[in-house]
Structures are given as C-alpha cells and as structure tokens.
N, C-alpha and C. Protein backbone atom coordinates (compact mmCIF):
# COMPACT_ATOMS: atom_id res chain seq x y z
N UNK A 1 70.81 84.71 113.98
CA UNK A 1 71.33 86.01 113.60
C UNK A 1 72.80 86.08 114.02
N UNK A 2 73.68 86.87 112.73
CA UNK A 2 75.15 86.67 113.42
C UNK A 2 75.20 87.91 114.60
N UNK A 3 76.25 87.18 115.09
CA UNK A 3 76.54 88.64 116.30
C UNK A 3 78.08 90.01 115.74
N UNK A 4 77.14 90.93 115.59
CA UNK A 4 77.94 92.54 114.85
C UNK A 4 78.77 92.73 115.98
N UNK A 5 79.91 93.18 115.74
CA UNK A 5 81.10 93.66 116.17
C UNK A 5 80.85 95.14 116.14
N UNK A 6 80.45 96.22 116.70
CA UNK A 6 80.24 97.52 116.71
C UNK A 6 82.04 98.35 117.33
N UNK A 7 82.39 99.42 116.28
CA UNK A 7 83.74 100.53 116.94
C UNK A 7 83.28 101.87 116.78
N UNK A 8 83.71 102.40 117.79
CA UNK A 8 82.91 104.04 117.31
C UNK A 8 84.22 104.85 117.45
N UNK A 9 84.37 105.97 116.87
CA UNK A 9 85.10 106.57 116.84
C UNK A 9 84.94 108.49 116.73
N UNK A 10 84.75 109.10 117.87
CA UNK A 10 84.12 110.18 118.25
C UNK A 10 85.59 111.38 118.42
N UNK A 11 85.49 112.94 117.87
CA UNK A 11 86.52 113.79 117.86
C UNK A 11 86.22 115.25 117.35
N UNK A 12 86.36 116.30 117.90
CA UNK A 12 86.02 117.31 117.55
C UNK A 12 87.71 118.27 117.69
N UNK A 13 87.87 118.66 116.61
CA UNK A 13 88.89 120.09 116.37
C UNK A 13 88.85 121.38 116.63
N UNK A 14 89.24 121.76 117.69
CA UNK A 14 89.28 123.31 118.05
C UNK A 14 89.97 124.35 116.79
N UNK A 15 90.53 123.75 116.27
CA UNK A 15 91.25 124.64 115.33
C UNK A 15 90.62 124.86 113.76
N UNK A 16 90.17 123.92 113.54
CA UNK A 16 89.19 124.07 112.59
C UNK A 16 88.01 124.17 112.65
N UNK A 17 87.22 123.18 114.04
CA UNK A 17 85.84 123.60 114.12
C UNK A 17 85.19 122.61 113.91
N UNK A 18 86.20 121.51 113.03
CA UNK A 18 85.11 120.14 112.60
C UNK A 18 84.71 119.07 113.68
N UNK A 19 84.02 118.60 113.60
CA UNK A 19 83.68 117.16 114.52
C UNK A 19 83.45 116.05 113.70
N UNK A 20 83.62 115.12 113.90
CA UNK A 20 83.77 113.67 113.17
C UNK A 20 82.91 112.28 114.08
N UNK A 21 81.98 111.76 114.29
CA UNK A 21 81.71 110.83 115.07
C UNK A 21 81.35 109.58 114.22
N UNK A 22 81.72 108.52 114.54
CA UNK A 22 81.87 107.30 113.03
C UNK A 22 81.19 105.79 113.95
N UNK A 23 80.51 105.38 113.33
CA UNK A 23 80.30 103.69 113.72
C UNK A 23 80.32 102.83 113.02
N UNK A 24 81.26 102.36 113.06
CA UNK A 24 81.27 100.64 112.44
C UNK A 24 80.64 99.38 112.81
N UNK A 25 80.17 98.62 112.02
CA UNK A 25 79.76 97.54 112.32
C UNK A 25 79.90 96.48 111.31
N UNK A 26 80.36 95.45 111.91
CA UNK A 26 80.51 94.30 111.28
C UNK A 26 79.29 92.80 111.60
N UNK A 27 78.76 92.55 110.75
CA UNK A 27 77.79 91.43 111.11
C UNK A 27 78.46 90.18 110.54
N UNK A 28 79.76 89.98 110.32
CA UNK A 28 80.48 88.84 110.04
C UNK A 28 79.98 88.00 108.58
N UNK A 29 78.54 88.78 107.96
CA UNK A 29 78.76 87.86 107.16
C UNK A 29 79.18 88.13 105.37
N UNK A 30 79.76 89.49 105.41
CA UNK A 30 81.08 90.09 104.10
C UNK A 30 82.29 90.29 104.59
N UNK A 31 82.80 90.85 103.88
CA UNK A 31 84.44 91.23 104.22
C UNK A 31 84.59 92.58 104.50
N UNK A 32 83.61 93.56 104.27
CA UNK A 32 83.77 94.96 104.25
C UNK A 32 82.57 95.41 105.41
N UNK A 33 83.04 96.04 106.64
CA UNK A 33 82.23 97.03 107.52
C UNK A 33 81.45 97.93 107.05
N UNK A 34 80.07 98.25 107.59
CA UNK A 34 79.53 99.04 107.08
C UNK A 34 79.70 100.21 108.29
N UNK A 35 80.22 101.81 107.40
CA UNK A 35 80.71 102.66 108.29
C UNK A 35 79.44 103.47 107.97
N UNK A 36 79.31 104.32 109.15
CA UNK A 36 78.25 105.57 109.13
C UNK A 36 78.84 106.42 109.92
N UNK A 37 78.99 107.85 109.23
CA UNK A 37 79.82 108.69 109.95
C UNK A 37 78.77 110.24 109.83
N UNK A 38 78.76 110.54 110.76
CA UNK A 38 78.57 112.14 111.06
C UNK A 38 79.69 113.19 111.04
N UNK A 39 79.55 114.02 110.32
CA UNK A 39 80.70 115.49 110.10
C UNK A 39 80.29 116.60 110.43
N UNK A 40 80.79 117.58 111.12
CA UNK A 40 80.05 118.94 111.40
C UNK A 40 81.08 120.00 110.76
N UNK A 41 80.97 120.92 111.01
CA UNK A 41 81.85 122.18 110.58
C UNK A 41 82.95 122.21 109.85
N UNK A 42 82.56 121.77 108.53
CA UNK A 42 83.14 121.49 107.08
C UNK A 42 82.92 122.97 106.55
N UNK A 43 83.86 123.56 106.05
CA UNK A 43 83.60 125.36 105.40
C UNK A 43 82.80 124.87 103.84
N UNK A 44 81.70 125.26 103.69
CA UNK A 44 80.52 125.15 102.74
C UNK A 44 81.33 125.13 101.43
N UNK A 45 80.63 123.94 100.40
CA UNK A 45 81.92 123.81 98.99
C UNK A 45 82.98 123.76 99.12
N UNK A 46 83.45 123.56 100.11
CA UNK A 46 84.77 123.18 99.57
C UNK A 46 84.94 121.28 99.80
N UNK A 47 85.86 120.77 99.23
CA UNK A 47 85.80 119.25 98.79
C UNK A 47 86.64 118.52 99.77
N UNK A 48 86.31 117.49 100.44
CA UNK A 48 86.66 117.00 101.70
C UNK A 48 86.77 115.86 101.48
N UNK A 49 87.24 114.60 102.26
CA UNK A 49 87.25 113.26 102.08
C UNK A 49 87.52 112.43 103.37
N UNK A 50 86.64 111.65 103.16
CA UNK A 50 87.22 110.93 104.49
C UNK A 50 88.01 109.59 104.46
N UNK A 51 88.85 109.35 105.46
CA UNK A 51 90.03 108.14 105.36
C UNK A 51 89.25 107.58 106.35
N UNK A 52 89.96 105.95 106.16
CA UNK A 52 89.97 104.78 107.57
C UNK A 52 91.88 104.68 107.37
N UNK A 53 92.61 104.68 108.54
CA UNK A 53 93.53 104.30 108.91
C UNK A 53 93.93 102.92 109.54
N UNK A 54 94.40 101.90 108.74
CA UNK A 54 94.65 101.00 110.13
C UNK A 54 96.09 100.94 111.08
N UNK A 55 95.94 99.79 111.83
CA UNK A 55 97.06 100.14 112.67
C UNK A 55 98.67 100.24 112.28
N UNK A 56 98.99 99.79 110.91
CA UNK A 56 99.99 99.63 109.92
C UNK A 56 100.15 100.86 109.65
N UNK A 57 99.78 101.60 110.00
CA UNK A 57 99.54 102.81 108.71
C UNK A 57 99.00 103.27 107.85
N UNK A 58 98.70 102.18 107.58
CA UNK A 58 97.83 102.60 105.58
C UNK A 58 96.59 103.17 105.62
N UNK A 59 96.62 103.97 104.58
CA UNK A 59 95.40 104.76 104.96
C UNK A 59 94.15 104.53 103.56
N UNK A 60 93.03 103.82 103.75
CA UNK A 60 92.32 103.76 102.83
C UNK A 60 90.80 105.11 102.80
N UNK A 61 90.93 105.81 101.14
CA UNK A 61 89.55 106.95 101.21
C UNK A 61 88.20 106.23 101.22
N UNK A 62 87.73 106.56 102.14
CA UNK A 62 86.03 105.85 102.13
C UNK A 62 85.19 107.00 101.17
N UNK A 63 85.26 108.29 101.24
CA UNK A 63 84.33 108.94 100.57
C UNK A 63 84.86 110.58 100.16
N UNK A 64 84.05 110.53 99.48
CA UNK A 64 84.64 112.33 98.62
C UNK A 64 82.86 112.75 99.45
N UNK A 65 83.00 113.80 100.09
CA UNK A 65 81.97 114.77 100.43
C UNK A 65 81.94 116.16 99.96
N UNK A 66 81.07 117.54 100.30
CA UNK A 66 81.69 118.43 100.27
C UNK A 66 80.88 119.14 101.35
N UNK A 67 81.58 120.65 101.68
CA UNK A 67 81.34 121.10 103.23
C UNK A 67 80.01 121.62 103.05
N UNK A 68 79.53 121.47 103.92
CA UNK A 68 77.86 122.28 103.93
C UNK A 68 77.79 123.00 105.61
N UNK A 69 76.79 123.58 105.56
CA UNK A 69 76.26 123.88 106.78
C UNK A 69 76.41 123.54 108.26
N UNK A 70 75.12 122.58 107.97
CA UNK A 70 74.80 121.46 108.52
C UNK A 70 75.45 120.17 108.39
N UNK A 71 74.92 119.47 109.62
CA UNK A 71 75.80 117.76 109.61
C UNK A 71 75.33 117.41 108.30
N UNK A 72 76.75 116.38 108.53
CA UNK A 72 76.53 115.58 107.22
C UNK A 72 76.83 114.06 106.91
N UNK A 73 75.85 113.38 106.93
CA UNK A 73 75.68 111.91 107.11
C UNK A 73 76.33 111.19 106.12
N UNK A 74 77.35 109.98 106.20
CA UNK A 74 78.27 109.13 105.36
C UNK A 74 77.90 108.03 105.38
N UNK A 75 77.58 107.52 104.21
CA UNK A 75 77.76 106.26 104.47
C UNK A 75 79.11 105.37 103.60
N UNK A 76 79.59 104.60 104.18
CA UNK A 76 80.33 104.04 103.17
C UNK A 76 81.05 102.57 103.62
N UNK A 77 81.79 101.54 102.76
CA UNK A 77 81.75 100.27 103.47
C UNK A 77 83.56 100.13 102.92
N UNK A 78 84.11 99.69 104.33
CA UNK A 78 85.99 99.73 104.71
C UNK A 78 86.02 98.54 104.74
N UNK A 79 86.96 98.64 103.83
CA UNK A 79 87.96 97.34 103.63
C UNK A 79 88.61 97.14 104.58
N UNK A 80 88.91 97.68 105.75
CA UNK A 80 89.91 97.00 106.75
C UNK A 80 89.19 96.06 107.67
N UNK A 81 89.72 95.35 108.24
CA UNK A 81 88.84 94.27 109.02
C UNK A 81 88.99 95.07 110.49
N UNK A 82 87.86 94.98 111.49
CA UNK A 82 87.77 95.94 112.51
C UNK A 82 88.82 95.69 113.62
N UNK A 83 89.46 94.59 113.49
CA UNK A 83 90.59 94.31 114.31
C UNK A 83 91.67 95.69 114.31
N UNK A 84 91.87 95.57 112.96
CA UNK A 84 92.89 96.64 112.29
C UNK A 84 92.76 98.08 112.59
N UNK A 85 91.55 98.55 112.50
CA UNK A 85 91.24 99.68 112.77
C UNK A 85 91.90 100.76 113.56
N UNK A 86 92.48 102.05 113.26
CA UNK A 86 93.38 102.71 113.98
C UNK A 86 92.42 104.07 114.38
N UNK A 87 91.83 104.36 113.42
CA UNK A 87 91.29 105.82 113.12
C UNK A 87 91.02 106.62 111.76
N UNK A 88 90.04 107.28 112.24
CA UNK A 88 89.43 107.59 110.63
C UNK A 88 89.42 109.39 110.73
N UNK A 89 90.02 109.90 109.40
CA UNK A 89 90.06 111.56 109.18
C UNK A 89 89.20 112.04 108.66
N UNK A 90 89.16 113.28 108.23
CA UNK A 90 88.53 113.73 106.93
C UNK A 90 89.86 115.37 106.98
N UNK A 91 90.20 115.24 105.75
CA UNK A 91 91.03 116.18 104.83
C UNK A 91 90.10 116.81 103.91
N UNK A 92 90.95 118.26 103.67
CA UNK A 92 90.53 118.99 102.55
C UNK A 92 91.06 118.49 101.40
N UNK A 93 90.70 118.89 100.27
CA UNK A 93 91.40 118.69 98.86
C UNK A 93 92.73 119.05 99.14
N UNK A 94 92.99 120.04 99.74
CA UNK A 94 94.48 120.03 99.79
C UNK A 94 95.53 119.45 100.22
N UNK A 95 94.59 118.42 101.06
CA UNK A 95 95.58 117.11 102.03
C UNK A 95 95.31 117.75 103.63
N UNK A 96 94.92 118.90 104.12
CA UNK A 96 94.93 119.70 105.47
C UNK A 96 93.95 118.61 106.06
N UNK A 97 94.48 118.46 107.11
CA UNK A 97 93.91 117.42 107.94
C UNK A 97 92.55 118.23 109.04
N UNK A 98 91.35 118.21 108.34
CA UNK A 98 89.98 118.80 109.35
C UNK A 98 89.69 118.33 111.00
N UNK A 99 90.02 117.04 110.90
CA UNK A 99 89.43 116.54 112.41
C UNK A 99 89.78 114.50 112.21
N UNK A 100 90.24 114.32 113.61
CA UNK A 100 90.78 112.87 112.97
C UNK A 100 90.01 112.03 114.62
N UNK A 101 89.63 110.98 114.42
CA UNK A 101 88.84 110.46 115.75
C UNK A 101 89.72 109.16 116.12
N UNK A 102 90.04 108.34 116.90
CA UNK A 102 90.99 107.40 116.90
C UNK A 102 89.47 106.57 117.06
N UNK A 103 89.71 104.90 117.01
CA UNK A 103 88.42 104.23 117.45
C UNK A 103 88.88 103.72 118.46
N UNK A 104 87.07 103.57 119.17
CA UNK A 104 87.23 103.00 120.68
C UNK A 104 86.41 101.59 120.50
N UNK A 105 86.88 100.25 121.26
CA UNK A 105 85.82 99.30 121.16
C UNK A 105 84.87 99.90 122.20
N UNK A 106 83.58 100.06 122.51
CA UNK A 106 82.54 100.57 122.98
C UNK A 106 82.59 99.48 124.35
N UNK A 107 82.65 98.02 124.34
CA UNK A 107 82.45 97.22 125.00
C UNK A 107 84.07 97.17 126.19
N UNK A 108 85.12 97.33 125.71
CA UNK A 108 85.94 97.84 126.16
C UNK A 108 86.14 98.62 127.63
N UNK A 109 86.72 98.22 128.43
CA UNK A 109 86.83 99.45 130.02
C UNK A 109 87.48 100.49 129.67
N UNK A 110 86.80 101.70 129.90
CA UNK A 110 87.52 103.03 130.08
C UNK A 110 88.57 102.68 130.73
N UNK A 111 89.63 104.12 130.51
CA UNK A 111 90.69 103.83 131.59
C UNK A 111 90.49 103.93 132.85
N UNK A 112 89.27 104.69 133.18
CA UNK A 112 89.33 104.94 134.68
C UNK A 112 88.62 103.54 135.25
N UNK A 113 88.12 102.46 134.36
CA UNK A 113 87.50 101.32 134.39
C UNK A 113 88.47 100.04 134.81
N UNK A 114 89.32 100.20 134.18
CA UNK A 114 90.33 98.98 133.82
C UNK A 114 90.92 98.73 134.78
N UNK A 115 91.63 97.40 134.99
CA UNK A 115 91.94 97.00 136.08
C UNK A 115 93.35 96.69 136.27
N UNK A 116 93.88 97.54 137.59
CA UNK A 116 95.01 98.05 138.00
C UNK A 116 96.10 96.63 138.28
C-alpha cells in the first residue's frame, strides 16, 4: 500500500460567520489530491466557490457550491501538488472573500513544539 501524504487546513471568520476545515490527501499514485472540505455559515442560496492557493500565488477553483443551513460537505480533486499548497478560500459570486484556512502539515511541530 502506498504511503498518503495527509494537509489539513482549519479557519473560522468572525466577520462573516463562515468556517472552512479541508483535508487533503495524496496516496502518490495520480497527480491530483483528493480534497474533502467542510463549510459552515454560508448565507442560504447564495453561490459560493471554493479556491486552492499555492505558494506562487495562483489560485485554482475546486468547486461552485451554494449556501445552505447546515454544513456542507466538498468533495473535489487539486491540481496542485501538496508540496505547493498555500491555502484554500471560499468567495461569494461577487469575489467577497467568506473564510480562508492556510494549510498545516499535521505531522509537523507546533510552534510551541519546535525546536529552539
């Protein structure tokens, strides 16, 4: 079995209300990550989307959603290779930026971990 590369990327917005929590995983054997993302407090109908950012800048759309209620489960598969990975949004149709999560490697030392 290959060994998956897992990034998570966790963020909640006081100003809008949304939360965003995302996991990637790579099992090395395509070119594209399979992302699964959770969304919360999206304003009901209206049309949303979510980005992957990598560290360049560039920003690729993984998915068109729209706001509901309740969470709301994503699936979708990023072209960036997980090295690259900067952080992933979700925007309104209008471009207004809802809630943006940076990624963390999971395996990684916290800062209060890391060594001085």
């Amino acid at each position: 079995m290959p060994n998956e590369v897992t990034l998570v990327a966790d963020a909640a917005d006081r100003s809008t209300g949304a939360s965003l929590s995302v996991v990637v995983v790579d099992d090395g054997q395509s070119d594209r990550a399979a992302v699964r993302a959770t969304v919360m407090g999206l304003r009901p109908g209206q049309l949303y989307r979510l980005y992957a950012t990598d560290r360049d800048g560039r920003i690729w759309e993984l998915a068109v959603l729209t706001g509901s209620d309740g969470p709301q489960e994503v699936e979708a598969n990023c072209p960036v290779p997980l090295d690259a990975l900067a952080r992933f949004s979700v925007s309104g149709h209008d471009g207004a930026l809802a809630v943006q999560a940076d990624v963390v490697d999971p395996a990684s030392p916290s800062p209060a971990e890391a060594p001085r």
